[in-house]
PDB file of N, CA and C in Angstrom:
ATOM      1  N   UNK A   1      29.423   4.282  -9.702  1.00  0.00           N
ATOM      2  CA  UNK A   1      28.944   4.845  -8.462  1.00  0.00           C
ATOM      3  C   UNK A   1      27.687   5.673  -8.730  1.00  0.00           C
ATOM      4  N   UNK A   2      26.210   5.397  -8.203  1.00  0.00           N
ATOM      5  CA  UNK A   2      25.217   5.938  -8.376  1.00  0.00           C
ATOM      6  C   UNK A   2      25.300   6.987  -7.355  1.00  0.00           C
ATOM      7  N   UNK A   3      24.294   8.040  -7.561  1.00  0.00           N
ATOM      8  CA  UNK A   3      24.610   9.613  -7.162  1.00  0.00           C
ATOM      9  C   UNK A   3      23.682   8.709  -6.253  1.00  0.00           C
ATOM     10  N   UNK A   4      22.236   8.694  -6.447  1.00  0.00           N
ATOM     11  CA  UNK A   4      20.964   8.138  -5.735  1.00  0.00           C
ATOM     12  C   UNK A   4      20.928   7.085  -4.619  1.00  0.00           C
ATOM     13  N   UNK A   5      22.247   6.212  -4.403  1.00  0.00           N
ATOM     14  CA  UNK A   5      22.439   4.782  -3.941  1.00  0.00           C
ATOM     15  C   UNK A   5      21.902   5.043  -2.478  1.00  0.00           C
ATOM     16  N   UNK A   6      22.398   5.951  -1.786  1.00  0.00           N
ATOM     17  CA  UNK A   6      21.838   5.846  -0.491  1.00  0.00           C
ATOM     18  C   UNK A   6      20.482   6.500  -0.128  1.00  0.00           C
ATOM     19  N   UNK A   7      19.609   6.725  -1.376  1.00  0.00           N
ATOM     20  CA  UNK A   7      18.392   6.811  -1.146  1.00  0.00           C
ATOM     21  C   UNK A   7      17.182   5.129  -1.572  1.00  0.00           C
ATOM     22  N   UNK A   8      16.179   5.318  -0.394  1.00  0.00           N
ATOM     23  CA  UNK A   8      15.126   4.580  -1.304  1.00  0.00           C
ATOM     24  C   UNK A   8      14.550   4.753  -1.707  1.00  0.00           C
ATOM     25  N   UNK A   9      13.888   4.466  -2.409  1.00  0.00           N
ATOM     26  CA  UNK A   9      12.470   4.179  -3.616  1.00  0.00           C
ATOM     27  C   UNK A   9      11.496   4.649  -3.041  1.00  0.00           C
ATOM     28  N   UNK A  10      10.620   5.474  -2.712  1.00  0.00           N
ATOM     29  CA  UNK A  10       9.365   5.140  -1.715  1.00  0.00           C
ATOM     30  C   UNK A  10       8.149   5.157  -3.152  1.00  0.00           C
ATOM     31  N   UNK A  11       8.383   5.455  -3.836  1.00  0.00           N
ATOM     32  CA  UNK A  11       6.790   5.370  -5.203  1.00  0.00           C
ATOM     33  C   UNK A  11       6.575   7.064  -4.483  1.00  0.00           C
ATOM     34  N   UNK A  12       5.377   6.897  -5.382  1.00  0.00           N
ATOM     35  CA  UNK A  12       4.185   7.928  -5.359  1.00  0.00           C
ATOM     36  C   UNK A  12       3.194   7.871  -3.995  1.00  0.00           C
ATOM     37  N   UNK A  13       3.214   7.186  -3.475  1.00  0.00           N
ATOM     38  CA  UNK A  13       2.687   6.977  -1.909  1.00  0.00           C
ATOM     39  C   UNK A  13       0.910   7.289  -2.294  1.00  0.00           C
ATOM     40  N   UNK A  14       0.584   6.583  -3.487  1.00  0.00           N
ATOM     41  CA  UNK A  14      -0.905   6.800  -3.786  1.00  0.00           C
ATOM     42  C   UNK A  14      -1.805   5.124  -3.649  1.00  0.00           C
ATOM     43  N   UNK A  15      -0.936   4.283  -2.796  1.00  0.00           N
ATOM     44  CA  UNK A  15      -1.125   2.679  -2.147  1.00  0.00           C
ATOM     45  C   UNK A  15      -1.102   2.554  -0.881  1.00  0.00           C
ATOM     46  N   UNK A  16      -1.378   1.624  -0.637  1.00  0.00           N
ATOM     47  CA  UNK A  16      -0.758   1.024   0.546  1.00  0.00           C
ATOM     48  C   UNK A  16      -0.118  -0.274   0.484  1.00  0.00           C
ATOM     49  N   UNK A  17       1.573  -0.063   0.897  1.00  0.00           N
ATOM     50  CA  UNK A  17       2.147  -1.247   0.478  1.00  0.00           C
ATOM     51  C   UNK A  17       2.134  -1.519  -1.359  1.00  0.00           C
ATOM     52  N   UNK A  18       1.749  -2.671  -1.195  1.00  0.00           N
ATOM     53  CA  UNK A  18       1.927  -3.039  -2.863  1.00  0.00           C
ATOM     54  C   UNK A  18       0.547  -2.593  -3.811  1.00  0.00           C
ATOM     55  N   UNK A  19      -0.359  -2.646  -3.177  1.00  0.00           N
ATOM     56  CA  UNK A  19      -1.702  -2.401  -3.974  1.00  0.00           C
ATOM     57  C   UNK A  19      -1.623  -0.694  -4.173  1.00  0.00           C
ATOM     58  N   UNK A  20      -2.080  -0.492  -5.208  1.00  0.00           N
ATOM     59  CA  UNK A  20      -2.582   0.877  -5.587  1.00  0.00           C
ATOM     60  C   UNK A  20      -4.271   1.274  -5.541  1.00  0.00           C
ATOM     61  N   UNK A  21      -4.364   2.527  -6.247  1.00  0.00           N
ATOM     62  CA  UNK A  21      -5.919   2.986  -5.827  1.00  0.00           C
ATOM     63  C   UNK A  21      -6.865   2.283  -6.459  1.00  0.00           C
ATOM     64  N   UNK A  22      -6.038   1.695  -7.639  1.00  0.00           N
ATOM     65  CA  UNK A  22      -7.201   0.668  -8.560  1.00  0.00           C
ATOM     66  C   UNK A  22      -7.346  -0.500  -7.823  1.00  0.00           C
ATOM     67  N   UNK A  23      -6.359  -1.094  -7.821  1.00  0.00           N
ATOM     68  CA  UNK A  23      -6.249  -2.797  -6.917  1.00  0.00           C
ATOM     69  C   UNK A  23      -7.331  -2.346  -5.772  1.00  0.00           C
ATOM     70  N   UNK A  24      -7.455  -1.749  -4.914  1.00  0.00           N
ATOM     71  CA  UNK A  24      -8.319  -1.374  -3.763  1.00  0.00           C
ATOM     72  C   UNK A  24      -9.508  -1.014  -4.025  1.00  0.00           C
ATOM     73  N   UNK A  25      -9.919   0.165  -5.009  1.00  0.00           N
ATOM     74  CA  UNK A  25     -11.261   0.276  -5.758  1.00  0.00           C
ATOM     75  C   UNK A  25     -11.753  -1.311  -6.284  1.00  0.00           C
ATOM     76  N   UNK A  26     -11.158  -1.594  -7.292  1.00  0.00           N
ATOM     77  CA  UNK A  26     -11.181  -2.989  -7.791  1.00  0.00           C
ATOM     78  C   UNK A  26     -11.862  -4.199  -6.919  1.00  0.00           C
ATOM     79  N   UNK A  27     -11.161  -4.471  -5.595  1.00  0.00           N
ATOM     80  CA  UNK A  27     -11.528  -5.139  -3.828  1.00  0.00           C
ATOM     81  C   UNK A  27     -12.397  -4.574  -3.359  1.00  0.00           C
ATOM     82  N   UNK A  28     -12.902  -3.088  -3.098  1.00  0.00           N
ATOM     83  CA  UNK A  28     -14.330  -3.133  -2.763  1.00  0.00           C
ATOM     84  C   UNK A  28     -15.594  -2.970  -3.657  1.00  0.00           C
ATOM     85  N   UNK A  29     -15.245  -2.654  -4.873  1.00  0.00           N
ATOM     86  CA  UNK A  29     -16.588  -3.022  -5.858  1.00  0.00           C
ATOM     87  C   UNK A  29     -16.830  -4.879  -6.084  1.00  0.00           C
ATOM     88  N   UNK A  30     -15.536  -5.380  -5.709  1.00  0.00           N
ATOM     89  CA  UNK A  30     -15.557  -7.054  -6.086  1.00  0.00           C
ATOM     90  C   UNK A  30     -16.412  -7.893  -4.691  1.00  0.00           C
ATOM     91  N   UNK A  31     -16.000  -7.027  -3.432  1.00  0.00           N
ATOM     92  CA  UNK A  31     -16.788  -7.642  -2.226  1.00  0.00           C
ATOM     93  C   UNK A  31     -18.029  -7.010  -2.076  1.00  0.00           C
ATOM     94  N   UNK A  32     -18.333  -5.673  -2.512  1.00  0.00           N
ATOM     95  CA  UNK A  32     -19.434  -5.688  -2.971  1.00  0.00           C
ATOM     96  C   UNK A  32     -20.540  -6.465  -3.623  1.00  0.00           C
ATOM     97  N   UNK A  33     -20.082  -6.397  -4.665  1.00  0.00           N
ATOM     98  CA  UNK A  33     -20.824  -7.345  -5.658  1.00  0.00           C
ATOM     99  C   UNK A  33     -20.944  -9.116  -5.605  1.00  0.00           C
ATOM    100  N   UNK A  34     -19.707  -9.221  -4.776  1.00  0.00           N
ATOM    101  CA  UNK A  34     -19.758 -10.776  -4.759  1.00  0.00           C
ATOM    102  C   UNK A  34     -19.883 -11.640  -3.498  1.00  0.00           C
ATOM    103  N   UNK A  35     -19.559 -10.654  -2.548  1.00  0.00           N
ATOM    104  CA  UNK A  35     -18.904 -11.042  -1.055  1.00  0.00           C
ATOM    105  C   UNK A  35     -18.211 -12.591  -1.126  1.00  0.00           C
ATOM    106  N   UNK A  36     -16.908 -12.527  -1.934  1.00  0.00           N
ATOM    107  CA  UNK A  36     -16.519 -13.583  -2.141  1.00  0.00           C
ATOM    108  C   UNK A  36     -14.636 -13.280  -1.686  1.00  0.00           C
ATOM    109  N   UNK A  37     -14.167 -14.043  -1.047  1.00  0.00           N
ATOM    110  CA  UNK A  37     -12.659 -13.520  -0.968  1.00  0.00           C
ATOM    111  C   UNK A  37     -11.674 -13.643  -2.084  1.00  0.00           C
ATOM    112  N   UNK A  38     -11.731 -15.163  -2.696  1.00  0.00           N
ATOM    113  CA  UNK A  38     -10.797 -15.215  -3.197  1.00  0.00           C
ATOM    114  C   UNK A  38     -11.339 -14.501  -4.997  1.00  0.00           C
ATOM    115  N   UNK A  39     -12.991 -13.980  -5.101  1.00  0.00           N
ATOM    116  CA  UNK A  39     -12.762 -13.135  -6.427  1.00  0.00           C
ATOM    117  C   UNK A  39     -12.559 -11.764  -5.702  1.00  0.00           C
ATOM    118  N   UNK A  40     -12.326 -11.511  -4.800  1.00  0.00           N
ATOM    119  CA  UNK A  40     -12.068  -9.860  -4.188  1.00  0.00           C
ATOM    120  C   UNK A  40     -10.623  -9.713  -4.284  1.00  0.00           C
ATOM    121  N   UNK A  41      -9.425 -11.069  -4.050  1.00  0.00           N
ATOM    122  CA  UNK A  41      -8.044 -11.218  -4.373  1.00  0.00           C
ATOM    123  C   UNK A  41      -7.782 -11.450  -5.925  1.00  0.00           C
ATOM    124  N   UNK A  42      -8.828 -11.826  -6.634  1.00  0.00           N
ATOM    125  CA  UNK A  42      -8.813 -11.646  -7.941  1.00  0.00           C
ATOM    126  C   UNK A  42      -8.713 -10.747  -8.540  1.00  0.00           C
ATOM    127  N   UNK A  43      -9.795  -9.722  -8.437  1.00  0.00           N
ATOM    128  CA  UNK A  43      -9.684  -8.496  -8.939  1.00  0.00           C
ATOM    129  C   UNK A  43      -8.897  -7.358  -7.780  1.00  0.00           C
ATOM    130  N   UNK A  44      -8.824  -7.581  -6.693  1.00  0.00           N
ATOM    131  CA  UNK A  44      -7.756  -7.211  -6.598  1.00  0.00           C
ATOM    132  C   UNK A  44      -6.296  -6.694  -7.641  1.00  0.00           C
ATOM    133  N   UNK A  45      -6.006  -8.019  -8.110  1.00  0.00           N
ATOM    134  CA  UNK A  45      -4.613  -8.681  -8.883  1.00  0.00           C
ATOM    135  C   UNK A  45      -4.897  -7.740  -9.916  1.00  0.00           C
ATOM    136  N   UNK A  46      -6.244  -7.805 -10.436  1.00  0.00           N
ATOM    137  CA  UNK A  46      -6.391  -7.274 -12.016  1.00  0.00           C
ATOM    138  C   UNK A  46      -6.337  -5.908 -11.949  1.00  0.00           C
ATOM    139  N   UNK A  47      -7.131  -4.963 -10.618  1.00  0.00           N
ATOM    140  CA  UNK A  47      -6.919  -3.510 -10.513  1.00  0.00           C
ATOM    141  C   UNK A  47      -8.025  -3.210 -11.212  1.00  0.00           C
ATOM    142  N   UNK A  48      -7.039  -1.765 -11.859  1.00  0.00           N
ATOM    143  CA  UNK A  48      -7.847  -1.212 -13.282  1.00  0.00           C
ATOM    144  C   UNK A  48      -8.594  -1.633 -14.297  1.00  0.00           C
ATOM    145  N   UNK A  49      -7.930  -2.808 -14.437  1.00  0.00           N
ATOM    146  CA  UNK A  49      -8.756  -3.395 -15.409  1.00  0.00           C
ATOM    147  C   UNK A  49     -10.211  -3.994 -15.269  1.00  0.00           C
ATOM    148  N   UNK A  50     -10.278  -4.189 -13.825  1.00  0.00           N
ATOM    149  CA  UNK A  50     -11.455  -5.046 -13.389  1.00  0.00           C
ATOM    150  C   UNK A  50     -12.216  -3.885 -13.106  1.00  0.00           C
ATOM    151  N   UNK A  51     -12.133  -2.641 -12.685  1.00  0.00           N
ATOM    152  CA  UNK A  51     -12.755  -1.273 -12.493  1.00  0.00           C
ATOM    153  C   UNK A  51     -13.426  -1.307 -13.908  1.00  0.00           C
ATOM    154  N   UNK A  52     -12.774  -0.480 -15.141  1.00  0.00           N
ATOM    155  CA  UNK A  52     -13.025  -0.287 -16.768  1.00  0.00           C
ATOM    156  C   UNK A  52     -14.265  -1.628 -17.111  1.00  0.00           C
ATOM    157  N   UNK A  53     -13.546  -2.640 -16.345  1.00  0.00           N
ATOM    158  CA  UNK A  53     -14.913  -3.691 -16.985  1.00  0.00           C
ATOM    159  C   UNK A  53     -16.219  -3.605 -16.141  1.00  0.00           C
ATOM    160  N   UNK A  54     -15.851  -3.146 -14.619  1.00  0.00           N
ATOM    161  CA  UNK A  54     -17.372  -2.736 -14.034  1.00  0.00           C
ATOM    162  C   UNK A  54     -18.180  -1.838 -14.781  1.00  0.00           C
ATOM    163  N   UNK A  55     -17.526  -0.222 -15.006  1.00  0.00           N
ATOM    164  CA  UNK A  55     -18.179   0.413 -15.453  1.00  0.00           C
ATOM    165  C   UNK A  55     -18.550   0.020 -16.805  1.00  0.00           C
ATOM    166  N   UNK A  56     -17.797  -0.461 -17.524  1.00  0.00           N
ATOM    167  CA  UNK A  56     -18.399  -0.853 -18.847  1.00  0.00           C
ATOM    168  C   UNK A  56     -19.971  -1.721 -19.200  1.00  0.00           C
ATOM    169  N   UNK A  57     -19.585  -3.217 -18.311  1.00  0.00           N
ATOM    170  CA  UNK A  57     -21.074  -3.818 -18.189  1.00  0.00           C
ATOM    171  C   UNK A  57     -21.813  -2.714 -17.324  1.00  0.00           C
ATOM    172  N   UNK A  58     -21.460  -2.486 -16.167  1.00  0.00           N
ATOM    173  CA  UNK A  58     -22.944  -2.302 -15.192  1.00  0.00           C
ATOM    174  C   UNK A  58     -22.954  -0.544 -15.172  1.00  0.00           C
ATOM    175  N   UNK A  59     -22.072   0.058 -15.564  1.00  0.00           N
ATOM    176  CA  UNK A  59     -22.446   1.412 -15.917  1.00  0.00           C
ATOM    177  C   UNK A  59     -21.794   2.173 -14.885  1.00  0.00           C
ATOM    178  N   UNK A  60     -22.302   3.435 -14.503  1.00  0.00           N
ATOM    179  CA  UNK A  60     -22.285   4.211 -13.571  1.00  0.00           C
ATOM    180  C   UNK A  60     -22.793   3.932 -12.130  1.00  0.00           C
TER     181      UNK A  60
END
């Protein structure tokens, strides 16, 4: 018997829905740069990681 059971989950409430602040940063530097949908659902997917590689090639 879990103490917690009749609570839910809500996260950290720093998303919306499933995406977080990276996935969303990530989607408007990607439609930015590309105005393309399905690489804006790309990096989307990737988040953070696709952020770290902006700033890395193209800088600040």
């Amino acid at each position: 018997m879990a103490i917690f059971s009749d609570k839910k989950k809500r996260g950290c409430g720093c998303g919306i829905g499933s995406f977080g602040i990276g996935s969303i940063l990530a989607m408007i530097i990607s439609w930015t740069s590309w105005h393309s949908i399905l690489w804006t659902l790309f990096h989307g997917f990737l988040g953070w990681f696709y952020v770290i590689y902006y700033l890395i090639v193209y800088g600040f």
